[in-house]
Every structure is written in C-alpha cells, then in structure tokens.
Protein backbone atom coordinates (compact mmCIF):
# COMPACT_ATOMS: atom_id res chain seq x y z
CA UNK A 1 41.14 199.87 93.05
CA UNK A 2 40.87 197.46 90.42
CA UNK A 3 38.33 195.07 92.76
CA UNK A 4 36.00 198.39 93.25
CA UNK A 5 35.81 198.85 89.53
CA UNK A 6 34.99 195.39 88.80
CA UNK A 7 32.49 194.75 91.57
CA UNK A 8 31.03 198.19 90.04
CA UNK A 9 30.69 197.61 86.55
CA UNK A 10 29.26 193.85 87.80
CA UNK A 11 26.66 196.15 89.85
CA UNK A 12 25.95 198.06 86.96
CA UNK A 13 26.51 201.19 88.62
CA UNK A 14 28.22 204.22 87.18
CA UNK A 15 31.02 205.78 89.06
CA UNK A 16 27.97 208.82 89.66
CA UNK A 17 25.53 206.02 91.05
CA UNK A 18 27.82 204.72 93.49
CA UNK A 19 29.04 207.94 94.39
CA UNK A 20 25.36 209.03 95.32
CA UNK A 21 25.07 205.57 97.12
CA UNK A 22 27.61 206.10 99.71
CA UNK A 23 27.51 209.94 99.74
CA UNK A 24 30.57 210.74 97.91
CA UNK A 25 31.10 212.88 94.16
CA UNK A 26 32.02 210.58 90.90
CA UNK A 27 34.79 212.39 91.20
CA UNK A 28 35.37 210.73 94.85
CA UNK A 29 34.97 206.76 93.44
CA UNK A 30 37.13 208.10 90.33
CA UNK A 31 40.34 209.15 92.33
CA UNK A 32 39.79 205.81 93.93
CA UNK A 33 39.67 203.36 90.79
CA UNK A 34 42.58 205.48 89.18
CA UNK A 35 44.85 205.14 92.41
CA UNK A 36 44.80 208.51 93.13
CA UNK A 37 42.99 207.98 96.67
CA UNK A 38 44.52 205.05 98.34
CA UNK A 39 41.99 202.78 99.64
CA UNK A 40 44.07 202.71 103.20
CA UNK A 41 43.50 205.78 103.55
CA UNK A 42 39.50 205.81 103.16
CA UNK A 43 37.66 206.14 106.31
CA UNK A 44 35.87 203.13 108.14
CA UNK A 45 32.68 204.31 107.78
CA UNK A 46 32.83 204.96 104.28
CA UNK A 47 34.56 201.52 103.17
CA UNK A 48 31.53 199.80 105.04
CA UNK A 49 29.08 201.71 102.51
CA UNK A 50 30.66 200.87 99.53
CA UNK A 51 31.11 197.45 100.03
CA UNK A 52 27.39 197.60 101.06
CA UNK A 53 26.87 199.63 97.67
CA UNK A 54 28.57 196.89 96.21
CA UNK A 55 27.16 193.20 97.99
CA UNK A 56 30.63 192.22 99.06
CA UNK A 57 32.91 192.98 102.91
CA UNK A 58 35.73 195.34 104.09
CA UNK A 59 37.87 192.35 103.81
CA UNK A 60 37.42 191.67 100.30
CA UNK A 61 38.10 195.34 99.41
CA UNK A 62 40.83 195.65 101.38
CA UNK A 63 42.15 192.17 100.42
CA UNK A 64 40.65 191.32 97.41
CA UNK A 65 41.29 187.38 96.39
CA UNK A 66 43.83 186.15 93.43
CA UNK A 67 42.31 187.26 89.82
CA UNK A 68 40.20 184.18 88.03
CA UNK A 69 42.34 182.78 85.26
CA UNK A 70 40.12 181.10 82.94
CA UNK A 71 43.27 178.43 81.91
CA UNK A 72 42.52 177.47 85.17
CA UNK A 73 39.21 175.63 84.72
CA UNK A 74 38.71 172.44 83.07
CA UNK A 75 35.12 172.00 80.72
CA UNK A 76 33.13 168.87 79.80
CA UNK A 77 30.35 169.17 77.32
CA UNK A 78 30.13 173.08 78.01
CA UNK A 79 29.87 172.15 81.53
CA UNK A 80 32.58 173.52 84.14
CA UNK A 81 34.44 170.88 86.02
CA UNK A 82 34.12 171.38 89.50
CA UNK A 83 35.17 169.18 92.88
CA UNK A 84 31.67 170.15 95.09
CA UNK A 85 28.21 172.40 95.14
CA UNK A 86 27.46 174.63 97.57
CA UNK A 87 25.26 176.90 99.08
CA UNK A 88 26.54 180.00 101.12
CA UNK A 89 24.50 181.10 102.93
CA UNK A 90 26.11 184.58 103.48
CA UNK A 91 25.72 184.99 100.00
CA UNK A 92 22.85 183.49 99.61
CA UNK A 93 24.31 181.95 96.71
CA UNK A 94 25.19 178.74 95.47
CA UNK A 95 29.28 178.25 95.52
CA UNK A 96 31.73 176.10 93.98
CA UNK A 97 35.42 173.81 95.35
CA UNK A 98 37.91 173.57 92.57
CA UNK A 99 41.19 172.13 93.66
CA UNK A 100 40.66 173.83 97.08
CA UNK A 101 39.97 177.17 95.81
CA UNK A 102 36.45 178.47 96.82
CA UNK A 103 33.81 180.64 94.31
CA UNK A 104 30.60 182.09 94.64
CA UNK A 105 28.49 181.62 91.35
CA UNK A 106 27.43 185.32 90.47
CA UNK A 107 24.99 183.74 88.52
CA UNK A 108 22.34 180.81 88.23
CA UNK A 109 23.85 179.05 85.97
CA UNK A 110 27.63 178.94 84.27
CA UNK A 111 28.03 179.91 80.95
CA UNK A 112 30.12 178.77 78.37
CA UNK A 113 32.79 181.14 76.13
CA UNK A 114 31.92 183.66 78.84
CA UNK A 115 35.00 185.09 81.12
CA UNK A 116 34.78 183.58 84.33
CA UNK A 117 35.95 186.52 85.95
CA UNK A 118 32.42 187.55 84.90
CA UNK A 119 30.42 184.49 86.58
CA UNK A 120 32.80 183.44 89.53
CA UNK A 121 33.37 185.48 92.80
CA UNK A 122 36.61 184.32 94.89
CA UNK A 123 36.20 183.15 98.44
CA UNK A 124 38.96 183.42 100.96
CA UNK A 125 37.31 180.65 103.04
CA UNK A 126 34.82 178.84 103.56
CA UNK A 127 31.98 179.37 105.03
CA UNK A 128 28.43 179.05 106.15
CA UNK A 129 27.94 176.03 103.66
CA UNK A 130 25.78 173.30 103.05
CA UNK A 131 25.96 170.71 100.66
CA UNK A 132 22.79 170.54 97.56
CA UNK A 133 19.44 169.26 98.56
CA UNK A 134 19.86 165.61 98.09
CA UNK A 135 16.80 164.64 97.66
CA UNK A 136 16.12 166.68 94.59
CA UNK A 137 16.45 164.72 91.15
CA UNK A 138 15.46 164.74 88.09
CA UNK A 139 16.55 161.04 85.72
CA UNK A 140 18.47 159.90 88.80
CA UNK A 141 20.84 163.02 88.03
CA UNK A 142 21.99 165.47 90.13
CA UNK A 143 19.74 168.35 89.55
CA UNK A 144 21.26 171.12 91.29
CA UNK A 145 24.60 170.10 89.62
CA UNK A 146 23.21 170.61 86.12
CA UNK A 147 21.03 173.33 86.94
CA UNK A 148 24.52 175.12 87.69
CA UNK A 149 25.98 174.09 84.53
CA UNK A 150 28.35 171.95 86.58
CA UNK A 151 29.91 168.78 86.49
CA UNK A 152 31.37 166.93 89.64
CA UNK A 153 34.80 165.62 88.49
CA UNK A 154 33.65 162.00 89.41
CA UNK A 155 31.12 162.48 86.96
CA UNK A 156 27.35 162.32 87.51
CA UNK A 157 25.79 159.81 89.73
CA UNK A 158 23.09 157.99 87.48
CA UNK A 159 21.91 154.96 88.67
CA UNK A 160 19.06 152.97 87.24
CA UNK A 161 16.49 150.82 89.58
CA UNK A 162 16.88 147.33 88.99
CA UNK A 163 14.23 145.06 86.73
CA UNK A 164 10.74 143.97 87.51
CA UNK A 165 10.25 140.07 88.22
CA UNK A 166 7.26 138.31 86.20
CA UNK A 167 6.19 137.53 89.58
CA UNK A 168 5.98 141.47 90.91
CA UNK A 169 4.48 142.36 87.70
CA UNK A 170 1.86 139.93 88.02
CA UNK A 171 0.95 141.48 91.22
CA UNK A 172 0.85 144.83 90.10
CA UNK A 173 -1.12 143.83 87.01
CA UNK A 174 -3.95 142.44 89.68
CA UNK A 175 -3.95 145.73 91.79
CA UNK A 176 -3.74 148.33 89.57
CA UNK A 177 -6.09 146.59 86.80
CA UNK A 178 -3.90 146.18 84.59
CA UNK A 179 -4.92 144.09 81.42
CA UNK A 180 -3.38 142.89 78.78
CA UNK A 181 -3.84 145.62 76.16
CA UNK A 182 -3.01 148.17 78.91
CA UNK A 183 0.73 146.91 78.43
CA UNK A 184 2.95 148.14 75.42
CA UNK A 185 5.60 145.43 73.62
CA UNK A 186 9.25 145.98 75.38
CA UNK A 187 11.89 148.48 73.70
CA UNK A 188 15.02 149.86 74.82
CA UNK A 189 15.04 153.70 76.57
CA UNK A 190 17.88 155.32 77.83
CA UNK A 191 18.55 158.30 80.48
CA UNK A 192 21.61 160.23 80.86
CA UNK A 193 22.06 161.20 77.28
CA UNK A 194 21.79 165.30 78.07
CA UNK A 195 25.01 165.47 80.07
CA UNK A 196 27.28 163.69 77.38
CA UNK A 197 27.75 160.39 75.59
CA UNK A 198 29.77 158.77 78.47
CA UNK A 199 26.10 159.10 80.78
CA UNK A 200 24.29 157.13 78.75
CA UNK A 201 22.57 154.44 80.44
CA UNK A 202 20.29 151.61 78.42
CA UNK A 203 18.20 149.61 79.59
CA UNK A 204 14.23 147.70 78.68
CA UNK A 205 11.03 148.52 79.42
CA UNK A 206 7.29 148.43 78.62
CA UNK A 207 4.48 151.16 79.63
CA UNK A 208 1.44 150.31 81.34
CA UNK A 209 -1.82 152.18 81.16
CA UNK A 210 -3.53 152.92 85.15
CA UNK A 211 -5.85 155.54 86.28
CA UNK A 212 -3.99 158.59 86.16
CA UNK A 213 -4.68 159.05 90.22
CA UNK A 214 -2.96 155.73 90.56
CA UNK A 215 0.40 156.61 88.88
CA UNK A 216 2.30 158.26 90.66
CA UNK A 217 1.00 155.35 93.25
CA UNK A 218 2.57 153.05 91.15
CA UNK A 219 5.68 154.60 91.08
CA UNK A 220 6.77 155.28 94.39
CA UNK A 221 5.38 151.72 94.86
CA UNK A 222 8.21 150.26 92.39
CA UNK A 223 10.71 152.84 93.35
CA UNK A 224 10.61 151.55 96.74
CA UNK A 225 11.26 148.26 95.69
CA UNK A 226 14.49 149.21 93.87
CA UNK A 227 12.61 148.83 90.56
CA UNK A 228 13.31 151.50 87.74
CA UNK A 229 9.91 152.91 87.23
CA UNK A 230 8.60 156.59 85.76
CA UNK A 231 5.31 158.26 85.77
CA UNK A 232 6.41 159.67 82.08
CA UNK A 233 2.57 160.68 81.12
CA UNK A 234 -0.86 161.27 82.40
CA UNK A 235 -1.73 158.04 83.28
CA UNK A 236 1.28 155.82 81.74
CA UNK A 237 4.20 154.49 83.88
CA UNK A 238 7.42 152.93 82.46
CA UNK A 239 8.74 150.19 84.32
CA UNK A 240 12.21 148.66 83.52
CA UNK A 241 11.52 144.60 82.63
CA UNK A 242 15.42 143.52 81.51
C-alpha cells in the first residue's frame, strides 16, 4: 500500500486521477493505500491497470523492493558514488550498480540534499542493460557519468594525449600554413577541474591560428596521433607541446 502511494504522489496523480485511470472511485485507491483493501485480494485485471497508471509491473506492486536509505549512499563533490551506468531499456531509463543493488534514475540527473527515495527506483534484477555510449566525451571525461551527477567509485577516467614533437609540429606548421605569428607563447591549461580537485590534470600548450574549415581537420589529425589537441575556438586549436 505504501509502494502505490509513493509511485502515486511520484506520478503526480491524486487518489481521484488514478481512480478515473483504472476505472475505480478515490474511494477505491483510498481503502487500498490505508490497508483497508488488501492488495492480494485485487483482481488481475485491475492490478495490471494501475501499475500501467503508474509506469511500473505487477511484480513490483505485489513485491515492492527494500525502501532507499539515504545512509546508504556515499557522495563526492555533490556527486553520488556509484559502481556502473546503465541504460534499461525497459525503462527506458538510465540505471545505476551500487554494491550489487540495482536503481533506475527517476530523473536526468541526481540531485544533491534531495531524498533519494525521490530520485532512485529499486530494481530486483537486472535487466535489458547496456553499458553508456563510449564514444561520447566531453575533456576526456565520461560524459554520461557527469551528465547523471555520478561518479564511478574508481574515479573518472581523464587521460591527456601525449606532447607534440618539434618535428610533427614542423609538419603541421607547413600544411596547415601555419606562420609564425599564427602561434601563441606556451602556458599551462588544465582539464578535469569541474569534477573535484583530485581530477585536475596540468599540462603545456600553445594555440595556433588555421582556417576555421581546417580545425577540426587538425584535430582529429593530432588526436589520432595520440597528441592532446582541442578545437577550443573558431579557428584556434590547442595543442599540448610539454
């Protein structure tokens, strides 16, 4: 009774509006939230329409998963802790491991000082899932990660392309016309710095100045190479030189 008023109130239905869903008075869902009208005892047919009334299965109404204790969860720069990120496709969702225990993510994105109970949905087991689009990124991060307002327990992966040889840059110089005022003086960037201090990778690197049809050129050109490289502007590329 208590999983039927939750998923309800999450629905943002009244007990009226799911009454008049499944065919049934507000007095009908009332009895059944209060424990009056045993949820055994409701008929097939009408179980199946309110846990169509209310996105979720039989099953879970009939055995709905342990309560979320938010003690449970562990936090790192307002980001919740989490062993993998998935998508169910069920639920077409993205879903969360934590120490073996399964959850659908009831929203986009996790929120901090918010009851979980409020953003997490328990799963009895897994299924349908596939792991995030791996070649999505943003900084080297993991994108879908942060765009959960997650953090894999191993941290994020952040890896930064090697340096340029004179040599290489020389080439590149010649191809791309690059001349000599085209290049800025070297100084130290750094990526990683929006998930937390412990990201925070340094490393050197000038800008050059191509035609802006020929930068993105020149960075998958680099990137393929290993190099640390980044269309950051119309027309201006940073490439890593120490």
């Amino acid at each position: 009774m208590n999983t039927i008023r939750q998923l309800r109130r999450e629905a943002k239905l009244t007990q009226e509006e799911l009454g008049k869903k499944i065919g049934k008075s507000n007095t009908y869902i009332a009895d059944i939230e209060n424990g009056i009208r045993k949820i055994e005892g409701i008929a097939a047919g009408t179980l199946v329409k309110i846990a169509e009334a209310l996105d979720t299965t039989v099953d879970d109404l009939m055995n709905p998963a342990d309560s979320i204790n938010d003690n449970d969860f562990e936090w790192e720069d307002d980001k919740l802790i989490v062993d993998k990120l998935f998508f169910c496709a069920s639920a077409n969702k993205m879903a969360i491991e934590v120490d073996g225990l399964y959850f659908i993510l009831t929203k986009h994105t996790v929120v901090p000082n918010e009851p979980l109970s409020r953003q997490l949905k328990p799963l009895k087991k897994t299924i349908e899932f596939r792991a995030p689009n791996a070649g999505v990124r943003i900084c080297k991060l993991d994108f879908e990660y942060l765009m959960a307002g997650c953090v894999p327990r191993k941290g994020y992966n952040i890896k930064i392309g090697r340096k340029i040889e004179q040599e290489e840059f020389d080439e590149i110089c010649e191809k791309y016309h690059i001349s000599k005022d085209k290049i800025s003086g070297k100084y130290v960037t750094s990526i990683g710095g929006a998930l937390g201090r412990r990201y925070v990778k340094e490393y050197t690197c000038v800008q050059v100045r191509v035609d802006e049809w020929n930068a993105i050129h020149l960075e998958n050109e680099l990137e393929e190479k290993g190099i640390e490289a980044g269309n950051i502007a119309s027309g201006i590329v940073k490439i890593r030189v120490e």
